[in-house]
Structures are given as structure tokens and as C-alpha cells.
N, C-alpha and C. Protein backbone atom coordinates (compact mmCIF):
# COMPACT_ATOMS: atom_id res chain seq x y z
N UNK A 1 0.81 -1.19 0.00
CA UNK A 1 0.00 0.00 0.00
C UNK A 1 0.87 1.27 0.00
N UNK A 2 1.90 1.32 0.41
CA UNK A 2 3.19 2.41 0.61
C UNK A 2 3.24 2.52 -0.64
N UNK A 3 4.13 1.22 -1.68
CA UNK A 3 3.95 2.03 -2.80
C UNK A 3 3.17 2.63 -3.27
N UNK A 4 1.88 2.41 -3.42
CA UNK A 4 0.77 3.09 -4.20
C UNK A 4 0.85 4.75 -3.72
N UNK A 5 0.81 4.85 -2.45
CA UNK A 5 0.89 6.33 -2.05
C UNK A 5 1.94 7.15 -2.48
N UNK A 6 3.17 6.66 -2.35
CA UNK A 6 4.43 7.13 -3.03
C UNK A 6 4.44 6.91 -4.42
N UNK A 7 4.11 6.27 -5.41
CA UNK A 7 3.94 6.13 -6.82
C UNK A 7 2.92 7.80 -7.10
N UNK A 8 1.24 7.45 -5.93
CA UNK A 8 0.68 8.41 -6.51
C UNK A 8 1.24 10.22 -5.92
N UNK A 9 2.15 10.27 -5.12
CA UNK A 9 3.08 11.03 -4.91
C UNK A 9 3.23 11.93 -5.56
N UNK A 10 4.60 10.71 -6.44
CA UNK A 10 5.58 10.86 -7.33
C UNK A 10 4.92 11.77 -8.49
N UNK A 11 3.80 11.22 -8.62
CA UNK A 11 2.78 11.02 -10.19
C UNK A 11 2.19 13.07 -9.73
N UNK A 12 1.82 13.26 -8.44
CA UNK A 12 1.39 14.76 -8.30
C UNK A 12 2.46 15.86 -8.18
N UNK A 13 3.61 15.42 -7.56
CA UNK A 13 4.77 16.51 -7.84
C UNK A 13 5.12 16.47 -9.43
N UNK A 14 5.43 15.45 -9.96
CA UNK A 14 5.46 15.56 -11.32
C UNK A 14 4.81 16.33 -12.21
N UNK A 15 3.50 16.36 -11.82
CA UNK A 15 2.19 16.77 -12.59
C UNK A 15 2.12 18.31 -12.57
N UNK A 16 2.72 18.49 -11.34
CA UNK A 16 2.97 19.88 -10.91
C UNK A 16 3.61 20.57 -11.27
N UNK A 17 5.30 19.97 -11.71
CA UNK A 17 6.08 20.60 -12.17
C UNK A 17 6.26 20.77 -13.41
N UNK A 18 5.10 19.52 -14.21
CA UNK A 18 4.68 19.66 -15.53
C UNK A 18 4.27 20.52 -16.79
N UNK A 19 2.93 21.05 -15.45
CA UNK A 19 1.95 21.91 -15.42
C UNK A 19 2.42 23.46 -16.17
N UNK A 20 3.46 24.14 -15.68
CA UNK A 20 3.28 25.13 -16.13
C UNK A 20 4.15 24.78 -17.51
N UNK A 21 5.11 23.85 -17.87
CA UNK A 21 5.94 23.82 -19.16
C UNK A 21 4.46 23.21 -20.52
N UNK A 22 3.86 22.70 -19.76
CA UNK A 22 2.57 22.22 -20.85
C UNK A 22 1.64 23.48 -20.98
N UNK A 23 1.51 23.73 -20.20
CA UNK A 23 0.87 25.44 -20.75
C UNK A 23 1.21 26.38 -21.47
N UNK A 24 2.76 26.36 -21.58
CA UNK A 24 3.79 27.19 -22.12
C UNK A 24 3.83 26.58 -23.42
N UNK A 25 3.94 25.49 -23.84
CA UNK A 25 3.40 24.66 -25.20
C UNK A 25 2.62 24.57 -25.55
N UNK A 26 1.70 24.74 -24.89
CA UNK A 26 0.06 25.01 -25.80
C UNK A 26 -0.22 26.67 -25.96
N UNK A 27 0.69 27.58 -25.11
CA UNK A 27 0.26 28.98 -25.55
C UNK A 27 1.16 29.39 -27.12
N UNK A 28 2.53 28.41 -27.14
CA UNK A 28 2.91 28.51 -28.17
C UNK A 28 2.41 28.11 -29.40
N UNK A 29 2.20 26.98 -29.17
CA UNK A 29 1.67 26.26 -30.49
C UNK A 29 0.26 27.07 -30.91
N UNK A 30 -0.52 27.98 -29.76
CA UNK A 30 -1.81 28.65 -30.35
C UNK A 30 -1.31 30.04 -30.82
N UNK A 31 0.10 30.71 -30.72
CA UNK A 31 0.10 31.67 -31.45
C UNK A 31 0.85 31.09 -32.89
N UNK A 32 1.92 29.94 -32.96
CA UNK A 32 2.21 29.74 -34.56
C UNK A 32 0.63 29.60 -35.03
N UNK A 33 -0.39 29.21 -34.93
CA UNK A 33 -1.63 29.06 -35.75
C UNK A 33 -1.78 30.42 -35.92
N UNK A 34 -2.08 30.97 -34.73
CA UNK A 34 -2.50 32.37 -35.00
C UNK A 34 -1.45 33.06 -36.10
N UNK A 35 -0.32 32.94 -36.13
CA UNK A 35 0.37 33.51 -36.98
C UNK A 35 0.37 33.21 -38.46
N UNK A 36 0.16 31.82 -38.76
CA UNK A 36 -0.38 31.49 -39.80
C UNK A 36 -1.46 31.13 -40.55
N UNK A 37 -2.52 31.96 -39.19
CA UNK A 37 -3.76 32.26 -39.86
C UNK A 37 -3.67 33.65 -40.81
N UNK A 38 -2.62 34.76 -39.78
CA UNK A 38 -2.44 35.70 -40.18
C UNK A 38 -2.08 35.82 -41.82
N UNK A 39 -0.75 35.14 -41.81
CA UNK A 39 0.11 35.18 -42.86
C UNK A 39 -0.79 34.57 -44.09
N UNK A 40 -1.92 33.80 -44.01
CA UNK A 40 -2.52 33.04 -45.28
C UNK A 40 -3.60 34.47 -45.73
N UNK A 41 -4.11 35.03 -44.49
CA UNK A 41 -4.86 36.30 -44.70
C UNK A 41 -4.08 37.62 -45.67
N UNK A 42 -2.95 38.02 -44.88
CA UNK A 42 -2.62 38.60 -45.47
C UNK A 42 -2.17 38.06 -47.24
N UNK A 43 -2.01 36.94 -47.04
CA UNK A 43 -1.40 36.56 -48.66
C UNK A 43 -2.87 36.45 -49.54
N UNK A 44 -3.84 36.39 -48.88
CA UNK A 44 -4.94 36.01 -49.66
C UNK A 44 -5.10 38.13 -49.93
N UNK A 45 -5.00 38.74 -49.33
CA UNK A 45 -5.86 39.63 -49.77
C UNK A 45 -4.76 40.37 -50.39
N UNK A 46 -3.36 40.06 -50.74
CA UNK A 46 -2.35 40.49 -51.74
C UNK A 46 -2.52 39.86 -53.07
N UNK A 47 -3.23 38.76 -53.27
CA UNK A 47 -3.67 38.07 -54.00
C UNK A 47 -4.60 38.50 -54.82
N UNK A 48 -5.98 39.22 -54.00
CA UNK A 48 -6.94 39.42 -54.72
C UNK A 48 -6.65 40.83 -55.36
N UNK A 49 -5.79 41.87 -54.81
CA UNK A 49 -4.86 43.02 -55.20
C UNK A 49 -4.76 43.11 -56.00
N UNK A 50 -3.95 41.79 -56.43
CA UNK A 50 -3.45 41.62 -57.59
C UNK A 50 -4.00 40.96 -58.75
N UNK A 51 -5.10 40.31 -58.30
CA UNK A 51 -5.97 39.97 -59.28
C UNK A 51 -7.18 41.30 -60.24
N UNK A 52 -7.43 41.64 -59.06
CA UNK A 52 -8.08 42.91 -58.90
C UNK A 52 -6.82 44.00 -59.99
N UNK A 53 -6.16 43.92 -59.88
CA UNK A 53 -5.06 44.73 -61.14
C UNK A 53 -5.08 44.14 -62.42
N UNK A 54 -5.24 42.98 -62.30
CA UNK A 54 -4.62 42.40 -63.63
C UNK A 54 -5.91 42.56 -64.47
N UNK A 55 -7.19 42.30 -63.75
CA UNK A 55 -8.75 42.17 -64.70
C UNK A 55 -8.77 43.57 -64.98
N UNK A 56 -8.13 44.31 -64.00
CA UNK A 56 -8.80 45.99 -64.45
C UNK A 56 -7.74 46.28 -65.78
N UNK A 57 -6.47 45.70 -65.80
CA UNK A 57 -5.58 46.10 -66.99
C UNK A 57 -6.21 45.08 -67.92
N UNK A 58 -6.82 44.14 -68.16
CA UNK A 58 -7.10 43.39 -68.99
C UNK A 58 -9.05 44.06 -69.73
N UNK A 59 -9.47 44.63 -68.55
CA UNK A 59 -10.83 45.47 -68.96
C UNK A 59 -10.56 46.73 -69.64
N UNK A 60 -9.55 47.27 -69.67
CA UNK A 60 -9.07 48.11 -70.41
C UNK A 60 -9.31 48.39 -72.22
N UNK A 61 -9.95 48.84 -72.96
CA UNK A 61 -10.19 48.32 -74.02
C UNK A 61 -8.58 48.54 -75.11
N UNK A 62 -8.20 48.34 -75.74
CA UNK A 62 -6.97 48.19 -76.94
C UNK A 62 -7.28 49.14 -77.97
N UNK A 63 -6.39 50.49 -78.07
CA UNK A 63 -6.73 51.23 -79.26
C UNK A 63 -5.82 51.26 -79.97
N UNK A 64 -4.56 50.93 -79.67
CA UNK A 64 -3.54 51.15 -79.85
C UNK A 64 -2.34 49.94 -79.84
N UNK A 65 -2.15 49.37 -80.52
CA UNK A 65 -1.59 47.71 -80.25
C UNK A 65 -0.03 48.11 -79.89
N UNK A 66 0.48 49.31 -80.33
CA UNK A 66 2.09 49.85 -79.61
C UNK A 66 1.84 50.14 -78.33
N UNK A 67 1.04 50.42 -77.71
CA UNK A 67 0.65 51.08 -76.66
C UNK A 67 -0.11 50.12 -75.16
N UNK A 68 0.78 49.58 -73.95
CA UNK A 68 0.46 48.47 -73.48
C UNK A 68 -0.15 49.33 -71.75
N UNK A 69 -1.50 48.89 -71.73
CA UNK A 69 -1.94 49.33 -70.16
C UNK A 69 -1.19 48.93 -69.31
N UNK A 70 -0.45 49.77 -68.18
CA UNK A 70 0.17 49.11 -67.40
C UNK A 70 -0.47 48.75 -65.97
N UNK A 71 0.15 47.45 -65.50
CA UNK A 71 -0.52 46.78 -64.16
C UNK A 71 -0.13 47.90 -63.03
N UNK A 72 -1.05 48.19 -62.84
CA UNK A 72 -0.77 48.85 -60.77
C UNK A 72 -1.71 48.69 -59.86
N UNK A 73 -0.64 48.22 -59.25
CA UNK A 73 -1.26 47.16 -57.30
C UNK A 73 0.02 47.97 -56.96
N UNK A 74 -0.85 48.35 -55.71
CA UNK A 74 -0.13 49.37 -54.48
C UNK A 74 -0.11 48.84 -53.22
N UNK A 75 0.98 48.95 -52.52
CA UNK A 75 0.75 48.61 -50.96
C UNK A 75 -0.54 48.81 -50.06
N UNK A 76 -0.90 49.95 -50.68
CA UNK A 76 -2.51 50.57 -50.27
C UNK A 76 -3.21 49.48 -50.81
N UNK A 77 -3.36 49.49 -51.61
CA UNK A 77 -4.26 48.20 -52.44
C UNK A 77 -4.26 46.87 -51.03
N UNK A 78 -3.23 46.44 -51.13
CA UNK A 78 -3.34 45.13 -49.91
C UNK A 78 -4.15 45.33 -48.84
N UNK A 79 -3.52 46.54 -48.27
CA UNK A 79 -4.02 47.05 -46.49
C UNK A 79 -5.44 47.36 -46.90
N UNK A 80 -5.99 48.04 -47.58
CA UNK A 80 -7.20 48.01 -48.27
C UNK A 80 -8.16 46.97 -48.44
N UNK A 81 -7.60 45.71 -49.16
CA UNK A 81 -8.18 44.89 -49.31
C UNK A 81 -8.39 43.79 -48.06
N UNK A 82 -7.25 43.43 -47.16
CA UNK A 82 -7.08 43.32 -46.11
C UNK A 82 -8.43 43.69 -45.11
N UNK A 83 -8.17 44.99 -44.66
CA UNK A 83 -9.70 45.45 -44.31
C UNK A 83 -10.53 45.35 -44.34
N UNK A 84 -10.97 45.03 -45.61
CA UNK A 84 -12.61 45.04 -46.24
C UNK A 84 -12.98 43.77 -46.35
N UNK A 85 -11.81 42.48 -46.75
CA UNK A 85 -11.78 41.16 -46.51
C UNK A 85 -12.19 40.54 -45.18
N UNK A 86 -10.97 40.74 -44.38
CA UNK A 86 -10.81 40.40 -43.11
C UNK A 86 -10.85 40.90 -42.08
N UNK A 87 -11.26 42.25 -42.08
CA UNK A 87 -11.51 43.13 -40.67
C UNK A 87 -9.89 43.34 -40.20
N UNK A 88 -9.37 43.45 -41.33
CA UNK A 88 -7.47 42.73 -40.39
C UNK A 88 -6.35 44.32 -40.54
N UNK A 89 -5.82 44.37 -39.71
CA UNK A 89 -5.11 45.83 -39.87
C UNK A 89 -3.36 45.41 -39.97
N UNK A 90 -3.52 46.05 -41.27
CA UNK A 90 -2.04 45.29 -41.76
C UNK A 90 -0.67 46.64 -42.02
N UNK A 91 0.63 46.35 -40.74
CA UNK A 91 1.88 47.50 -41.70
C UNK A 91 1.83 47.32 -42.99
N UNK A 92 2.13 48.83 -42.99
CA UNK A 92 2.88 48.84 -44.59
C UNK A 92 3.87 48.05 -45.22
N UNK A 93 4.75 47.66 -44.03
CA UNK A 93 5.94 47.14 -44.19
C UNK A 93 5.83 45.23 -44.81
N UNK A 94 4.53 44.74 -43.64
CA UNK A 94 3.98 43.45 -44.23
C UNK A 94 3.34 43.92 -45.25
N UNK A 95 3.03 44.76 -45.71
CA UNK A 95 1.81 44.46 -46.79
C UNK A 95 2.55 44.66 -48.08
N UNK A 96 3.83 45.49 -47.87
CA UNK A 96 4.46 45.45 -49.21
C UNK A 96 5.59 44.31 -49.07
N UNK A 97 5.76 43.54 -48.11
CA UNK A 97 7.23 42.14 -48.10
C UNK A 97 5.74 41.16 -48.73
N UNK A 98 4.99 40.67 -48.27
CA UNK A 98 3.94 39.84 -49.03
C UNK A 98 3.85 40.31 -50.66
N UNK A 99 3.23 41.69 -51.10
CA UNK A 99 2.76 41.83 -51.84
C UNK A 99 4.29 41.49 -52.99
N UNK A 100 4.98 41.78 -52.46
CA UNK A 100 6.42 41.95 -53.27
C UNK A 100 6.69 40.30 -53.51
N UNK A 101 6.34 39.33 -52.79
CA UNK A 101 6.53 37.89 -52.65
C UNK A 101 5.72 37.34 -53.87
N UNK A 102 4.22 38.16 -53.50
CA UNK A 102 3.32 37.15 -54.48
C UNK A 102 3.53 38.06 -55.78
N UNK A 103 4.03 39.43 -56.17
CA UNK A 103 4.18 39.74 -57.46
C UNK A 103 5.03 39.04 -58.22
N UNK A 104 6.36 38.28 -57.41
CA UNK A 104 7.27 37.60 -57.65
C UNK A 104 6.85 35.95 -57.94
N UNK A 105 5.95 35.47 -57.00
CA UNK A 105 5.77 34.12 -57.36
C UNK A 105 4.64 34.13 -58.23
N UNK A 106 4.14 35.07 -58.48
CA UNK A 106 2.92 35.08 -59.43
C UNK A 106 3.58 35.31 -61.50
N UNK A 107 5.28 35.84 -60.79
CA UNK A 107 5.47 35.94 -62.41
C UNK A 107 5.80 37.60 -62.68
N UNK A 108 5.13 37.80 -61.72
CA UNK A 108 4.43 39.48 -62.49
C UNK A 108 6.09 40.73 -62.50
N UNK A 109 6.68 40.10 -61.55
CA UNK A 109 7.92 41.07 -61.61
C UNK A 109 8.88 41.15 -63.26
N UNK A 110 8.51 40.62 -63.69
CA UNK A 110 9.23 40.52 -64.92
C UNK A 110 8.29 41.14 -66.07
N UNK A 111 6.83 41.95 -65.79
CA UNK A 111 6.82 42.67 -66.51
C UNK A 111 7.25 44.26 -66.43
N UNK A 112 7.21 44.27 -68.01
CA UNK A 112 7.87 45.47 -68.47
C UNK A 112 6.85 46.79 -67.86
N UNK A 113 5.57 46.19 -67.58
CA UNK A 113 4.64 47.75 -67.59
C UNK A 113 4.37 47.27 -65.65
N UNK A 114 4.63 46.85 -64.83
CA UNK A 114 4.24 46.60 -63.59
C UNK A 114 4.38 48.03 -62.91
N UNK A 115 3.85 49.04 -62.66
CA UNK A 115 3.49 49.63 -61.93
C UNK A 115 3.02 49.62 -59.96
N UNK A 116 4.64 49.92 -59.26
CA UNK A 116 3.85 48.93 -58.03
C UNK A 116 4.90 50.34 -56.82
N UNK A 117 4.61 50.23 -55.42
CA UNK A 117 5.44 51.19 -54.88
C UNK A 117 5.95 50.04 -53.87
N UNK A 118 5.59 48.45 -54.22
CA UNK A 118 6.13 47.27 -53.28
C UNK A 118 7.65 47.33 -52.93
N UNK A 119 8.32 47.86 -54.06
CA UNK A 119 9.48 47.97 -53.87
C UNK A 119 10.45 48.87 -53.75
N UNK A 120 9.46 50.03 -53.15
CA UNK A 120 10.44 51.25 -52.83
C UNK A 120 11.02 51.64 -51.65
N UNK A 121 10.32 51.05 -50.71
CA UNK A 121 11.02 50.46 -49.80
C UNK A 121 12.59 49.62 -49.24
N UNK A 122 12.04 48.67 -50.39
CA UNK A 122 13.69 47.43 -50.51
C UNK A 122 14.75 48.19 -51.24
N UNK A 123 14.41 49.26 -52.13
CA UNK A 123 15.60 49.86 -52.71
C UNK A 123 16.56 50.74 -51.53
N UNK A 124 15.75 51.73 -50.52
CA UNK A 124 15.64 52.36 -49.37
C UNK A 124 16.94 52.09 -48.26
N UNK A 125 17.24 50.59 -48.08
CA UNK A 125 17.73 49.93 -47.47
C UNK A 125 19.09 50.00 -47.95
């Protein structure tokens, strides 16, 4: 019977000293979510930015076939869209390192007419 009392002891100081390092791991692990709830938000509404640019340069009508509409998505554009999306209040500073990411993985930096202030910043530096 001794052991049992000393086993269940063992088992409550343990539990105790457990206690606050398991809390400390679950407050972490709920802000990486939170953070990459953030980060999919913000990429989604740099996304639609930029979608939102490309249909308006593509609604554009053609009078002139030398003559090419150029794309512009603004940092404003994100934090903007951001807002009105997600209720979400975004720096300038994230909204143009995202927007500058997805102009890049989207392709779009390599055009000739891109119109953007994503990167006036990174020159700055």
C-alpha cells in the first residue's frame, strides 16, 4: 500500500512541475496558428490586389496595339483589401514584403509595364 501512495506522490509533484511547461506549449503552439492564420490572410488579400489589377488592366479596351496598359497594385491596395476582406489591420511594411513575394511568385515582376510602390522600400535599405 506504501507504494501506491508514493507512486501516486511521485505522479502529483510531477504533474505539478509539468503543469506550467505544458501550458507554455500550448500557448505557443496557439500563437504559430494564430500567426499562420495571419500570414494566409494577409497573402490572400495580396492576392486578390493583384488579381483585382490584372482584370482591371485586362478590362481596359486596346486602341492602340504599340501602346500596353500598365498593371498597378499598391501597398494601399493590400491594407485596403485586407480590411474590407478580413476586418485585419495590416503594416505597410507586411503588406508590401507579401505583396512583393506574391508579385514575384505570381510571375508578375518581370513585366515590363508593372506599376507597383512594393518595392520602394527594398531599394531604401
Amino acid at each position: 500500500m506504501a507504494w501506491f501512495v508514493g507512486t501516486a506522490l511521485a505522479l502529483a509533484v510531477l504533474a505539478a512541475l509539468l503543469a506550467p511547461r505544458l501550458l507554455r506549449l500550448e500557448q505557443e503552439r496557439r500563437q504559430r496558428r494564430a500567426n499562420e492564420h495571419y500570414r494566409k490572410q494577409l497573402q490572400a488579400a495580396a492576392d486578390h490586389a493583384i488579381s483585382t489589377a490584372v482584370r482591371a488592366q485586362l478590362a481596359e479596351p486596346v486602341t492602340d496595339l504599340h501602346i500596353s496598359i500598365p498593371l498597378r497594385v499598391s501597398v494601399g491596395d493590400v491594407v485596403a483589401r485586407a480590411m474590407e476582406d478580413f476586418a485585419l489591420q495590416v503594416p505597410r511594411d507586411q503588406a508590401a514584403a507579401m505583396l512583393r513575394h506574391r508579385l514575384e511568385f505570381r510571375g508578375h515582376t518581370g513585366w515590363p509595364d508593372l506599376i507597383t510602390d512594393a518595392f520602394d522600400d527594398e531599394k531604401e535599405k
